[in-house]
N, C-alpha and C. Protein backbone atom coordinates (compact mmCIF):
# COMPACT_ATOMS: atom_id res chain seq x y z
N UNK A 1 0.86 -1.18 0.00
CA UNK A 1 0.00 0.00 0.00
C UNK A 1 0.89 1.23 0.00
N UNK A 2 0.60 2.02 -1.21
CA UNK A 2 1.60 3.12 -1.03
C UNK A 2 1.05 4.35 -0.10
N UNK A 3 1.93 5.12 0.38
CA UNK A 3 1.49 6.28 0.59
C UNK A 3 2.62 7.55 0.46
N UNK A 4 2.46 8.58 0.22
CA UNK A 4 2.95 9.53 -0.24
C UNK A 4 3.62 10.54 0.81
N UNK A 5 3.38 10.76 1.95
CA UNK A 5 3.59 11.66 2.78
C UNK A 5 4.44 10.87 3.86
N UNK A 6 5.31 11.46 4.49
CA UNK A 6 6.12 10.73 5.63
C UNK A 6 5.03 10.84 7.13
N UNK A 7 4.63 9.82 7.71
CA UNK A 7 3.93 9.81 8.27
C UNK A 7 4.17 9.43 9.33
N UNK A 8 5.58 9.30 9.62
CA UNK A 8 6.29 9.14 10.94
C UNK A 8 5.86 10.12 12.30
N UNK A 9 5.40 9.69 13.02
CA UNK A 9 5.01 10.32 14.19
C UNK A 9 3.74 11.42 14.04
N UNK A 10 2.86 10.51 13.29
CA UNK A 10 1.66 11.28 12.80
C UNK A 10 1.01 10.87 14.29
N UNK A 11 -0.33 11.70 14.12
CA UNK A 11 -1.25 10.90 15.28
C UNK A 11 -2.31 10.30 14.29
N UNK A 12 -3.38 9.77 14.86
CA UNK A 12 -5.01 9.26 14.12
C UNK A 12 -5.71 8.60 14.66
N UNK A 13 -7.02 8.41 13.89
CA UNK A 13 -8.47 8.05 14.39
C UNK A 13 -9.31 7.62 13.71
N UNK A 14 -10.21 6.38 14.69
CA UNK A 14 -10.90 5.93 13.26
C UNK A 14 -12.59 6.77 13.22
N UNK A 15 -12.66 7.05 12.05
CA UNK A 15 -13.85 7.73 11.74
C UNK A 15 -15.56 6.68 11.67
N UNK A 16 -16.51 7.28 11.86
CA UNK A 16 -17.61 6.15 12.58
C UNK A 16 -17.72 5.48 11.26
N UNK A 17 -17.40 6.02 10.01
CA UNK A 17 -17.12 4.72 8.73
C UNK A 17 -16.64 3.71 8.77
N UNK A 18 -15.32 3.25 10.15
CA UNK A 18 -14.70 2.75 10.18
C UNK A 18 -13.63 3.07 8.84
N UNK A 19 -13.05 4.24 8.66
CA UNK A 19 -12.12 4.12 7.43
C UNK A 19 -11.27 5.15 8.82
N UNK A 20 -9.64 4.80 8.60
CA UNK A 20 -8.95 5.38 9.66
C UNK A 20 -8.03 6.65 8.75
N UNK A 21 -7.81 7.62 10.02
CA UNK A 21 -7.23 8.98 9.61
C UNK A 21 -6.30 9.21 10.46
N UNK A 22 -5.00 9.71 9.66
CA UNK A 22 -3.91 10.04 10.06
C UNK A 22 -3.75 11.43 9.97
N UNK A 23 -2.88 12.25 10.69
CA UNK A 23 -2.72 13.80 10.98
C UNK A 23 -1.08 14.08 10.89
N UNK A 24 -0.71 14.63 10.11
CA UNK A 24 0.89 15.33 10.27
C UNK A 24 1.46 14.14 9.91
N UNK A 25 2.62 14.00 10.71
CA UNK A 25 3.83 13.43 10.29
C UNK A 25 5.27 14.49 10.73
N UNK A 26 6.43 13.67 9.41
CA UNK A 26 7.46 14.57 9.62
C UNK A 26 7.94 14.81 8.18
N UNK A 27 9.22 16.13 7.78
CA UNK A 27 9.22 16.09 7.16
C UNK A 27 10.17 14.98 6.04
N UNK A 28 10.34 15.48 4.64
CA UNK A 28 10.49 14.39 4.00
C UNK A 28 12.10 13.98 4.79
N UNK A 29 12.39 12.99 4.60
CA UNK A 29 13.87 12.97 5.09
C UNK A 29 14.11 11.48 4.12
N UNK A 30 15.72 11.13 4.23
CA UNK A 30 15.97 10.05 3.24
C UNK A 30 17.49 9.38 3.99
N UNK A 31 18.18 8.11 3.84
CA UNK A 31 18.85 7.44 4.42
C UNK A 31 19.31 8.52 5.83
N UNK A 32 19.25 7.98 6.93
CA UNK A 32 20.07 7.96 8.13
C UNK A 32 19.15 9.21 9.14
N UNK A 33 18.16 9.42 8.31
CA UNK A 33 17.04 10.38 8.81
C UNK A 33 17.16 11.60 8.88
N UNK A 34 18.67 11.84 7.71
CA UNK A 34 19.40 13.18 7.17
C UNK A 34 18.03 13.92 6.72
N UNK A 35 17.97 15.08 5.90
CA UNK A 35 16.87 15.92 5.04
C UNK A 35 16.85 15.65 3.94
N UNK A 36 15.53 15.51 3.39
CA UNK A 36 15.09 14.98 2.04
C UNK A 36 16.34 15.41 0.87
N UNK A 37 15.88 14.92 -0.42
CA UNK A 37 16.49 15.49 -1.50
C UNK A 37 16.67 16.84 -1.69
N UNK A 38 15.53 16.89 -1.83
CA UNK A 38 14.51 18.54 -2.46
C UNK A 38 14.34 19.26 -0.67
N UNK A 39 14.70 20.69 -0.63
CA UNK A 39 14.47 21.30 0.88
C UNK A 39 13.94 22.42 0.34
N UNK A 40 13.28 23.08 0.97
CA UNK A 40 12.82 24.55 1.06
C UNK A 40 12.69 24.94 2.70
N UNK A 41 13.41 26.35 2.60
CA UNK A 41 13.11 26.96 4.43
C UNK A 41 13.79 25.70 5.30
N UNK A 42 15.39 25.25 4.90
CA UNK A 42 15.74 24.26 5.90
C UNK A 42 15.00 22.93 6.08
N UNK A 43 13.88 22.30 5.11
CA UNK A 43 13.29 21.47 5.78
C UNK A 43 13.01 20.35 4.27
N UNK A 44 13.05 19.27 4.39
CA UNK A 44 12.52 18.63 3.12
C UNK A 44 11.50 18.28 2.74
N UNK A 45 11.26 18.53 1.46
CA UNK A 45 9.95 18.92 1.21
C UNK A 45 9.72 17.48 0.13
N UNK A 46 10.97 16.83 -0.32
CA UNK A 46 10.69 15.89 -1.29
C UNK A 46 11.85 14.67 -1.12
N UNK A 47 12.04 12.87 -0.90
CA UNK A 47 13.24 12.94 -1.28
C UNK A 47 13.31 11.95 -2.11
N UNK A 48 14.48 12.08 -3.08
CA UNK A 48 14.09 11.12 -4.29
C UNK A 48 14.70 9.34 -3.47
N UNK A 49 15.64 9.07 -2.69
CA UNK A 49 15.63 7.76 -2.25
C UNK A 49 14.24 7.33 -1.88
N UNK A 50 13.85 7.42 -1.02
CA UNK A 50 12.67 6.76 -0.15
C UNK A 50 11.66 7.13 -0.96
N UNK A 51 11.44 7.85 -1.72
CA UNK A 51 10.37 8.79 -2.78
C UNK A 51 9.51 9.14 -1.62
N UNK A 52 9.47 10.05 -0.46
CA UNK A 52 8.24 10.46 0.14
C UNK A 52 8.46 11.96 0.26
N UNK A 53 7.23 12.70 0.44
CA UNK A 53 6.92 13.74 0.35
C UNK A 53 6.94 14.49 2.35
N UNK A 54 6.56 15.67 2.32
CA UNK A 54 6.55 16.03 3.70
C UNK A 54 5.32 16.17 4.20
N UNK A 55 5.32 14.89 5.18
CA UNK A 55 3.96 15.00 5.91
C UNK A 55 3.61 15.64 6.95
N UNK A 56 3.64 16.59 7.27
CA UNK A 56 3.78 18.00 8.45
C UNK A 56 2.31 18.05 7.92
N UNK A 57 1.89 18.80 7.42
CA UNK A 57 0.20 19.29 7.29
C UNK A 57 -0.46 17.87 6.43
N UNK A 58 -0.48 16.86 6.06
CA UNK A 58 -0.51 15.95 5.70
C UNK A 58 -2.19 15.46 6.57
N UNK A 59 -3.14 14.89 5.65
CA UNK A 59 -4.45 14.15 6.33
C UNK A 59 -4.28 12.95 5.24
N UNK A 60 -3.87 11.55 6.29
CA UNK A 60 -4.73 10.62 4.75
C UNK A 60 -5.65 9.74 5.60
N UNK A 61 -6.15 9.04 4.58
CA UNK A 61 -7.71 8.54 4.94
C UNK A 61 -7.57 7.08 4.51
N UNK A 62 -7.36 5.86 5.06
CA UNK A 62 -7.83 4.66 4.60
C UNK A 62 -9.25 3.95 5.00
N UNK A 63 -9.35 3.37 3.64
CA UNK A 63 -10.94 3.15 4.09
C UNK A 63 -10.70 1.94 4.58
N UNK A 64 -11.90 1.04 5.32
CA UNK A 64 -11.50 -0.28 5.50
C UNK A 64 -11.63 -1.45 4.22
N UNK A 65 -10.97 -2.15 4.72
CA UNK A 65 -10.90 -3.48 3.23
C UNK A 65 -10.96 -4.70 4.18
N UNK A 66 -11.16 -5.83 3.27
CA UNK A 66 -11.25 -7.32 3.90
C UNK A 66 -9.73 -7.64 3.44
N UNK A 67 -9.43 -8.87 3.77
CA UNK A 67 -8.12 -9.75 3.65
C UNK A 67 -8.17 -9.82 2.43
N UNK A 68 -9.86 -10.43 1.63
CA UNK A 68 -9.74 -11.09 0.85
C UNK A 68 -9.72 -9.74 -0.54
N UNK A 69 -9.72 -8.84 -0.33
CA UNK A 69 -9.86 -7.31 -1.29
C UNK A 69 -8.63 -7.28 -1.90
N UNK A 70 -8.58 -6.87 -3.28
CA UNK A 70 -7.20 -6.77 -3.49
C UNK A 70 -7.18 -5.09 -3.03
N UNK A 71 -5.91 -5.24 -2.52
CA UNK A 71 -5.14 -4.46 -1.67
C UNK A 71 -4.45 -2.83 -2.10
N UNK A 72 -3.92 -3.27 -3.63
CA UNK A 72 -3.95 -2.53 -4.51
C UNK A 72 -4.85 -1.79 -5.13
N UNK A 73 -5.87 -2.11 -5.13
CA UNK A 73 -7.29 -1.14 -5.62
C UNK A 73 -7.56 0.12 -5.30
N UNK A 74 -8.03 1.00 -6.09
CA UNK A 74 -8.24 2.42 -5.43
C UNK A 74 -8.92 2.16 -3.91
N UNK A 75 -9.97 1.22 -3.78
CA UNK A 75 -10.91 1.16 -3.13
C UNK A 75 -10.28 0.74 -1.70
N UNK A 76 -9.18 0.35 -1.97
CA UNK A 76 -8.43 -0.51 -0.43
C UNK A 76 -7.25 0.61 -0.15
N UNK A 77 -6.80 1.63 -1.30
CA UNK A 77 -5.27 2.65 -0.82
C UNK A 77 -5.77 3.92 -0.03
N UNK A 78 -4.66 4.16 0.20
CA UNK A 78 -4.99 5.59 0.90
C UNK A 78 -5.19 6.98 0.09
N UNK A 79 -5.95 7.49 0.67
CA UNK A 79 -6.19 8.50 -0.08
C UNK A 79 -5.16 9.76 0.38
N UNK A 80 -3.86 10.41 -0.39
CA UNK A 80 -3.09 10.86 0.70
C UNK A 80 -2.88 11.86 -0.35
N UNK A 81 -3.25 12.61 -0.42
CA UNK A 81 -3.34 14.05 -1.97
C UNK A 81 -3.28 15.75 -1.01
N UNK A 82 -1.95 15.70 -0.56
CA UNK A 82 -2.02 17.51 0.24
C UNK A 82 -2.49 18.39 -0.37
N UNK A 83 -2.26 18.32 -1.64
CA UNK A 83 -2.96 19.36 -2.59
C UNK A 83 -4.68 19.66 -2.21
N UNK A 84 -5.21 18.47 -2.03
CA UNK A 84 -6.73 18.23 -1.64
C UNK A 84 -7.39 18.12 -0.14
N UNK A 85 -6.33 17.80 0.39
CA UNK A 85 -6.56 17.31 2.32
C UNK A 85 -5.48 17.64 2.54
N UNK A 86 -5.52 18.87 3.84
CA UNK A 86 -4.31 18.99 4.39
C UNK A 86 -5.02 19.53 6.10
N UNK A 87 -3.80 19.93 6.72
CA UNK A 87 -4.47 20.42 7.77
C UNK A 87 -3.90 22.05 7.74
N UNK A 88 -4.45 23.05 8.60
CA UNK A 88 -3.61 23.91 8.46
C UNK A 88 -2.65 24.40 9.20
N UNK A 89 -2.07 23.85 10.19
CA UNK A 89 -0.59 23.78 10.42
C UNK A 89 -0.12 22.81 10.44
N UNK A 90 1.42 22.97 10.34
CA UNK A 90 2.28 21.68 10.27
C UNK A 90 2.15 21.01 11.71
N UNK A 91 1.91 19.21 12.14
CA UNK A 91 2.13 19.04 12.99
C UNK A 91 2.63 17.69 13.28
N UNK A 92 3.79 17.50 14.12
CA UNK A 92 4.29 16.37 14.27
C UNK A 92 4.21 16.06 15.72
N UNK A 93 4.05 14.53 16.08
CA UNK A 93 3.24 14.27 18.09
C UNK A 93 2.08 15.56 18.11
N UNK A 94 0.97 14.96 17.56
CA UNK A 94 0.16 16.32 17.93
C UNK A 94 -0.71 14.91 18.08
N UNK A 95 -1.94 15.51 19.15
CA UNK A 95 -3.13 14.57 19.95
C UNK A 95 -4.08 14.27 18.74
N UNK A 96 -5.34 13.64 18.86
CA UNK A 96 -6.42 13.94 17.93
C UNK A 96 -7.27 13.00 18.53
N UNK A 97 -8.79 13.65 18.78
CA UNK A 97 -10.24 12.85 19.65
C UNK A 97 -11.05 13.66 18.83
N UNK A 98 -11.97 12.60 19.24
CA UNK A 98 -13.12 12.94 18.70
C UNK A 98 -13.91 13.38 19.38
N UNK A 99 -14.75 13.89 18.93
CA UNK A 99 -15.94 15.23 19.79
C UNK A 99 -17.19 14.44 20.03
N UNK A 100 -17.92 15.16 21.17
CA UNK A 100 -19.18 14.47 20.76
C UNK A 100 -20.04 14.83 19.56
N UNK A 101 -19.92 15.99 18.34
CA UNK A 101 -20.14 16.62 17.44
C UNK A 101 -19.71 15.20 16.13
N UNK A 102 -18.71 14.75 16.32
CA UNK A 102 -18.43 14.25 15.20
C UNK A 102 -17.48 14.43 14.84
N UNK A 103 -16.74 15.27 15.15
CA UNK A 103 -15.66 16.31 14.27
C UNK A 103 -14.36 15.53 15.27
N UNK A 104 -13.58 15.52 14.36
CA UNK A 104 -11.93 14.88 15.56
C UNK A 104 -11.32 16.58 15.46
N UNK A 105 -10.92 16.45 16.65
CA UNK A 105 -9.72 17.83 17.39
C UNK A 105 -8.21 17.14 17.23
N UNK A 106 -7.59 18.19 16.24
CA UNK A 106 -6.32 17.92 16.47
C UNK A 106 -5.06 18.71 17.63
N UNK A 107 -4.89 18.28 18.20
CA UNK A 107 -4.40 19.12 19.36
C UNK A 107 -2.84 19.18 19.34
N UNK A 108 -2.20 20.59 19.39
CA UNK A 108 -0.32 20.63 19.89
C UNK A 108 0.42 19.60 18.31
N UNK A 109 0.71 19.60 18.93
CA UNK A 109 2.10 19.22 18.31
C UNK A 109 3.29 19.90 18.18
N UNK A 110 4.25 19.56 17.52
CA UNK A 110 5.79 20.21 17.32
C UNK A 110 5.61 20.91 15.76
N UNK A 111 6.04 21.47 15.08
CA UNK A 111 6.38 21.65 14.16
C UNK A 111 7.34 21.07 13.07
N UNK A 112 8.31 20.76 13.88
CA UNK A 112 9.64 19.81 13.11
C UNK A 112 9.58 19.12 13.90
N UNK A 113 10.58 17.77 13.68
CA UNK A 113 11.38 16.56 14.01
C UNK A 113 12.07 16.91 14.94
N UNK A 114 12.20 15.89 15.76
CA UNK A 114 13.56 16.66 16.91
C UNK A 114 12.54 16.84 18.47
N UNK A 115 13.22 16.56 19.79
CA UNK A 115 12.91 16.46 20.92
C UNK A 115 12.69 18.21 21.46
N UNK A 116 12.10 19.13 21.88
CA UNK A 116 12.36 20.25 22.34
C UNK A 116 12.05 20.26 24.29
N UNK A 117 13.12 20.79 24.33
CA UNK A 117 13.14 21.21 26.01
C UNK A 117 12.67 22.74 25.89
N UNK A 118 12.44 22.86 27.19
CA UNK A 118 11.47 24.12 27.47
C UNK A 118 12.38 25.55 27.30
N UNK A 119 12.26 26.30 26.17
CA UNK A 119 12.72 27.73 26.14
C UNK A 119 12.39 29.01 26.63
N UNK A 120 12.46 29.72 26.52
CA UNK A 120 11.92 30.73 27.52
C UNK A 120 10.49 31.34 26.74
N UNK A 121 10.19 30.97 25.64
CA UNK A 121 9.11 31.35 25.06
C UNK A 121 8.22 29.83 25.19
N UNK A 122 7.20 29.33 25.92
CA UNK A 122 6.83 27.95 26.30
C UNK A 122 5.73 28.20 25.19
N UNK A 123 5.07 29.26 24.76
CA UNK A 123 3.78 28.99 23.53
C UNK A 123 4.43 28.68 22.17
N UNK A 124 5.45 28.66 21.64
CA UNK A 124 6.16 28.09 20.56
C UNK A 124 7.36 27.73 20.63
N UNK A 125 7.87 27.46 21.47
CA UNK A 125 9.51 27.26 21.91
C UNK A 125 9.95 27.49 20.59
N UNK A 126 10.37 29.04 20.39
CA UNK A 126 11.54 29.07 19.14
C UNK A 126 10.70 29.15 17.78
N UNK A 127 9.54 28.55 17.64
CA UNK A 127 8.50 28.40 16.71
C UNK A 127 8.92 27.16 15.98
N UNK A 128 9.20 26.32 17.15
CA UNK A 128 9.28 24.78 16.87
C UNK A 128 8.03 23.83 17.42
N UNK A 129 7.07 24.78 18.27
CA UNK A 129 6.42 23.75 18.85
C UNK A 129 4.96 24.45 18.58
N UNK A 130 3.74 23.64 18.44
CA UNK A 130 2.41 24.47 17.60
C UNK A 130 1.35 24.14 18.68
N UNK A 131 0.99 25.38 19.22
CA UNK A 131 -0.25 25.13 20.73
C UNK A 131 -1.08 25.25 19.97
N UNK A 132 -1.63 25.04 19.27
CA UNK A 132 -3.22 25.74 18.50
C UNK A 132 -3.78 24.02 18.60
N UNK A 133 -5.23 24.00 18.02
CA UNK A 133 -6.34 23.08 17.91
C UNK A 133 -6.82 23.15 16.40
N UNK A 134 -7.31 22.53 15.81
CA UNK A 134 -8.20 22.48 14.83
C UNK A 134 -9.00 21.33 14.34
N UNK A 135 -9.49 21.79 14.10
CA UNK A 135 -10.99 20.08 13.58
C UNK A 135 -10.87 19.01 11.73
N UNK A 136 -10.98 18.18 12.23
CA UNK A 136 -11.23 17.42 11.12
C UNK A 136 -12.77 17.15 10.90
N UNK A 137 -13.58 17.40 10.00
CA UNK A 137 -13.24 18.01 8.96
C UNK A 137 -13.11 19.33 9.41
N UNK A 138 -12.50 20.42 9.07
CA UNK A 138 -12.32 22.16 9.64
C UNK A 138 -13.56 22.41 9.69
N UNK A 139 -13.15 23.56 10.60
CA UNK A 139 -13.83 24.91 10.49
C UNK A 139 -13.41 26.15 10.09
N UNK A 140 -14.11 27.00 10.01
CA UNK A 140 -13.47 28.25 9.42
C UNK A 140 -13.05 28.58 10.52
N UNK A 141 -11.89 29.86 9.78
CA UNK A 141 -11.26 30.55 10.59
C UNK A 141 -9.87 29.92 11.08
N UNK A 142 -8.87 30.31 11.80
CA UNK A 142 -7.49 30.01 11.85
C UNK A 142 -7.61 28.94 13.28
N UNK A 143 -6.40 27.98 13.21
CA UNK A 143 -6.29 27.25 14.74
C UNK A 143 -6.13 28.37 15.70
N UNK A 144 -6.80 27.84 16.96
CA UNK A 144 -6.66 28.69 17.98
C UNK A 144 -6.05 28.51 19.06
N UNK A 145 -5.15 29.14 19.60
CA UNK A 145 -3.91 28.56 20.59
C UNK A 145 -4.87 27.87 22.07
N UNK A 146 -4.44 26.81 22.39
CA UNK A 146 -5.27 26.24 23.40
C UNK A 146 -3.99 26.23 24.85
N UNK A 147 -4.23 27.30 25.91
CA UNK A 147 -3.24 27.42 26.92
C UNK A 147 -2.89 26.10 27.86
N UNK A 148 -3.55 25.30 27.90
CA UNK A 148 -3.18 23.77 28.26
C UNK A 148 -2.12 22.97 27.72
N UNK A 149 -1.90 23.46 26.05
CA UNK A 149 -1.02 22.99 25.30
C UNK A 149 0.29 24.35 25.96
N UNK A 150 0.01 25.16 25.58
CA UNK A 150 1.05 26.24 26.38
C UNK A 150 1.54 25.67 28.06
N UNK A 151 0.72 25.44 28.65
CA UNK A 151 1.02 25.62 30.10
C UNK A 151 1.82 24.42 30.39
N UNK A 152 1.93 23.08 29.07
CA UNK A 152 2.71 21.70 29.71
C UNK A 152 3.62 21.80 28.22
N UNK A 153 4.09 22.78 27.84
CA UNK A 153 4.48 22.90 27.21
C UNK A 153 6.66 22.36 27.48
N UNK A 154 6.76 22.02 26.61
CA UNK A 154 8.28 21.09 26.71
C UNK A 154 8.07 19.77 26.56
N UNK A 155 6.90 18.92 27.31
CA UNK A 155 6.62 17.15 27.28
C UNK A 155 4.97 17.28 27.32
N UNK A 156 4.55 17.67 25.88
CA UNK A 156 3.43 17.68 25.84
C UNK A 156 3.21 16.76 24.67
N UNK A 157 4.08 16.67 23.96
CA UNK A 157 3.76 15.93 22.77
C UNK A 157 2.97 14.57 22.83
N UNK A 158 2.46 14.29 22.05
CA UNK A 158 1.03 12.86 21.88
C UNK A 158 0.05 13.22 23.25
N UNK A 159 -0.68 14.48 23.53
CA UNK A 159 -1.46 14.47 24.73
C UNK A 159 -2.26 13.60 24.98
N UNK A 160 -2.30 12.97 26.03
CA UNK A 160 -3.55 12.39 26.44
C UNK A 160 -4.87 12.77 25.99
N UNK A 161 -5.98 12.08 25.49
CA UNK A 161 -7.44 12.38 25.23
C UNK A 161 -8.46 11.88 25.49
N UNK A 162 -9.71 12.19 26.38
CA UNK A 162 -10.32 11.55 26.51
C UNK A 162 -11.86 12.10 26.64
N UNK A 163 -13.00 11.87 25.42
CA UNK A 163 -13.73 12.09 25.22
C UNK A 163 -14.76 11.36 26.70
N UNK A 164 -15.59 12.50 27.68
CA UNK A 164 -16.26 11.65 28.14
C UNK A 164 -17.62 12.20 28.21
N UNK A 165 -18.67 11.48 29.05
CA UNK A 165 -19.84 11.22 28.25
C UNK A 165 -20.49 12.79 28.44
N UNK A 166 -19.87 14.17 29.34
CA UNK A 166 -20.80 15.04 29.48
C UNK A 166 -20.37 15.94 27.72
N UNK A 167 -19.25 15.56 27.10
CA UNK A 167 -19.12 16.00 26.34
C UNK A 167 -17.57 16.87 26.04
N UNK A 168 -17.08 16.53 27.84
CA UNK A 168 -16.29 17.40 27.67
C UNK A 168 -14.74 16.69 27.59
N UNK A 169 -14.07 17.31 27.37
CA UNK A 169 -12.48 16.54 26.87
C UNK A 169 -11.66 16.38 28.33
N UNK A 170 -10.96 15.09 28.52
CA UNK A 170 -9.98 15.30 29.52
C UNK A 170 -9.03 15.61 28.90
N UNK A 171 -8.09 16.36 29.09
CA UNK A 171 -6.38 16.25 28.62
C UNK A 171 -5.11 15.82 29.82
N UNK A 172 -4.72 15.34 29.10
CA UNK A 172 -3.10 15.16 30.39
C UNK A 172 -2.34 15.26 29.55
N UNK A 173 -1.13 15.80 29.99
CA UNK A 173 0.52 16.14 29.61
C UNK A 173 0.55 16.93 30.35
N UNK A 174 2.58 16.16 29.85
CA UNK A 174 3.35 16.46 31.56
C UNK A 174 2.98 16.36 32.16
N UNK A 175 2.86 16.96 33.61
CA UNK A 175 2.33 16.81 34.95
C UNK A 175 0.91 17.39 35.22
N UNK A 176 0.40 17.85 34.12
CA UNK A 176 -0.94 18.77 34.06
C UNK A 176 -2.14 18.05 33.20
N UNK A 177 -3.40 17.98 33.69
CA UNK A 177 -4.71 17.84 33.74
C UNK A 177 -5.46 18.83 33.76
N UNK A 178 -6.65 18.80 32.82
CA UNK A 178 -7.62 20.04 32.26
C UNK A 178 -9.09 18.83 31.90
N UNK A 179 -10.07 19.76 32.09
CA UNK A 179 -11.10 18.98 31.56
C UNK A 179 -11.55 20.56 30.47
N UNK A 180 -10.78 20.15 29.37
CA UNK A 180 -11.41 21.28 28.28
C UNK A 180 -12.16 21.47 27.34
N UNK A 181 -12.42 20.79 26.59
CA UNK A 181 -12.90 20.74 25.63
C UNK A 181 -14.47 20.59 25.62
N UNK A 182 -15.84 21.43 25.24
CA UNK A 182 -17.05 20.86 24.77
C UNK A 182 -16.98 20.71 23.63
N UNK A 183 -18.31 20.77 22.99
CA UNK A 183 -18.88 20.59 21.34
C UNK A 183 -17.92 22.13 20.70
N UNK A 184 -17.26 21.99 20.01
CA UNK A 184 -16.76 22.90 19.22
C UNK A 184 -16.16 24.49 20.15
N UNK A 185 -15.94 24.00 21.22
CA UNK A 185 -16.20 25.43 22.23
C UNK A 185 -15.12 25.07 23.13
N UNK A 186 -13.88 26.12 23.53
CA UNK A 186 -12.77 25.57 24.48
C UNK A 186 -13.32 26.29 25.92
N UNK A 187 -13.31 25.42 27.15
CA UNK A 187 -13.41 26.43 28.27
C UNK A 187 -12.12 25.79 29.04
N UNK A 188 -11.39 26.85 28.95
CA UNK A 188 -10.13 26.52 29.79
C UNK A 188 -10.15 26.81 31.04
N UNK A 189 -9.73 25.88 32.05
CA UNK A 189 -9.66 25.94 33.41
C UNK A 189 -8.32 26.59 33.93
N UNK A 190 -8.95 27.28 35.15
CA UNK A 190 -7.36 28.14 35.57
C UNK A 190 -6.74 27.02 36.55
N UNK A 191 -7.36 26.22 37.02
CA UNK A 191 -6.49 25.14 37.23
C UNK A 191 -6.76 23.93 37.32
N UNK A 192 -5.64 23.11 37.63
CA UNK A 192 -5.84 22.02 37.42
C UNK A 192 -6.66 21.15 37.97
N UNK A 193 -6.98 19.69 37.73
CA UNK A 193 -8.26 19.23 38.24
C UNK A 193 -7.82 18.70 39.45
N UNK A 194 -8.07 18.89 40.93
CA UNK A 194 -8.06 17.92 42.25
C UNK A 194 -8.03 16.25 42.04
N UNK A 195 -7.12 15.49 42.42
CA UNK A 195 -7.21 14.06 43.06
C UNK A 195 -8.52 13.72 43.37
């Protein structure tokens, strides 16, 4: 099964189709996990060994198939076209749950490849690391920085998620707990939740 985008340290979810979705990745890179062929802005964008592309804003979609399906078929590959599905920021270890709406939240992530310790700017360390949210399928308007992702910011990457039944989101990373998230609506807590 091919797919096109480097999808290393993507997050994903399966959609109530049962067809599963992947978010981000990293970018292109090629033997020894050096930078792609092709770079733009320091980062690879293409590389001709491995032939993969940069999966940072990257959405692909597999539908489900049986054993017995050939495998190769449009009907069984991924659908992985950035030109057509993307997200709108780049994100690599970024969270993703689903709402009670329907809609999956993609939450944090890094921007690039690479471990980041805490800088003195904790809402983008350096503008390596991405606090914002956004929905699959979107909504209008730009991601919006979510301060939970700020406040455990340094070892926040792959957050904890957990959709529960009043609607509202648990989060954990790092040492910090939030119950944030409703239907399409952030209410951020000034602190953390009690034992």
């Amino acid at each position: 099964m091919d797919i096109r985008t480097n999808t290393f340290c993507a997050s994903g979810f399966h959609l109530p189709n049962g067809s599963y979705v992947t978010f981000g990745g990293n970018e292109a890179v090629t033997t020894k996990g050096d930078t792609g062929s092709t770079v733009d802005d320091g980062h690879g964008v293409w590389d001709q060994t491995l032939q993969d592309f940069d999966g940072r804003r990257s959405i692909r979609i597999l539908n489900p198939c049986k054993i017995s399906d050939n495998l190769v078929s449009g009907r069984c590959a991924w659908f992985d076209e950035p030109d057509q599905l993307s997200m709108k920021k780049r994100r690599w270890y970024s969270g993703a749950e689903a709402t009670s709406s329907g809609q999956i939240v993609i939450i944090g992530g890094m921007v690039n490849g690479g471990y980041i310790n805490r800088y003195d700017d904790p809402a983008t360390e350096k503008a390596a690391s991405e606090p914002t949210y956004e929905y699959y399928p979107p909504n209008d308007g730009d991601p919006k920085v979510l301060n939970f992702v700020v406040k455990t910011s340094g070892l926040n990457t792959y957050p904890h998620t957990f959709l529960m039944p009043s609607g509202r989101m648990l989060l954990q990373a790092n040492l910090s707990t939030s119950r944030s998230f409703t239907t399409l609506l952030i209410l951020e807590l000034t602190t953390p939740l009690q034992p």
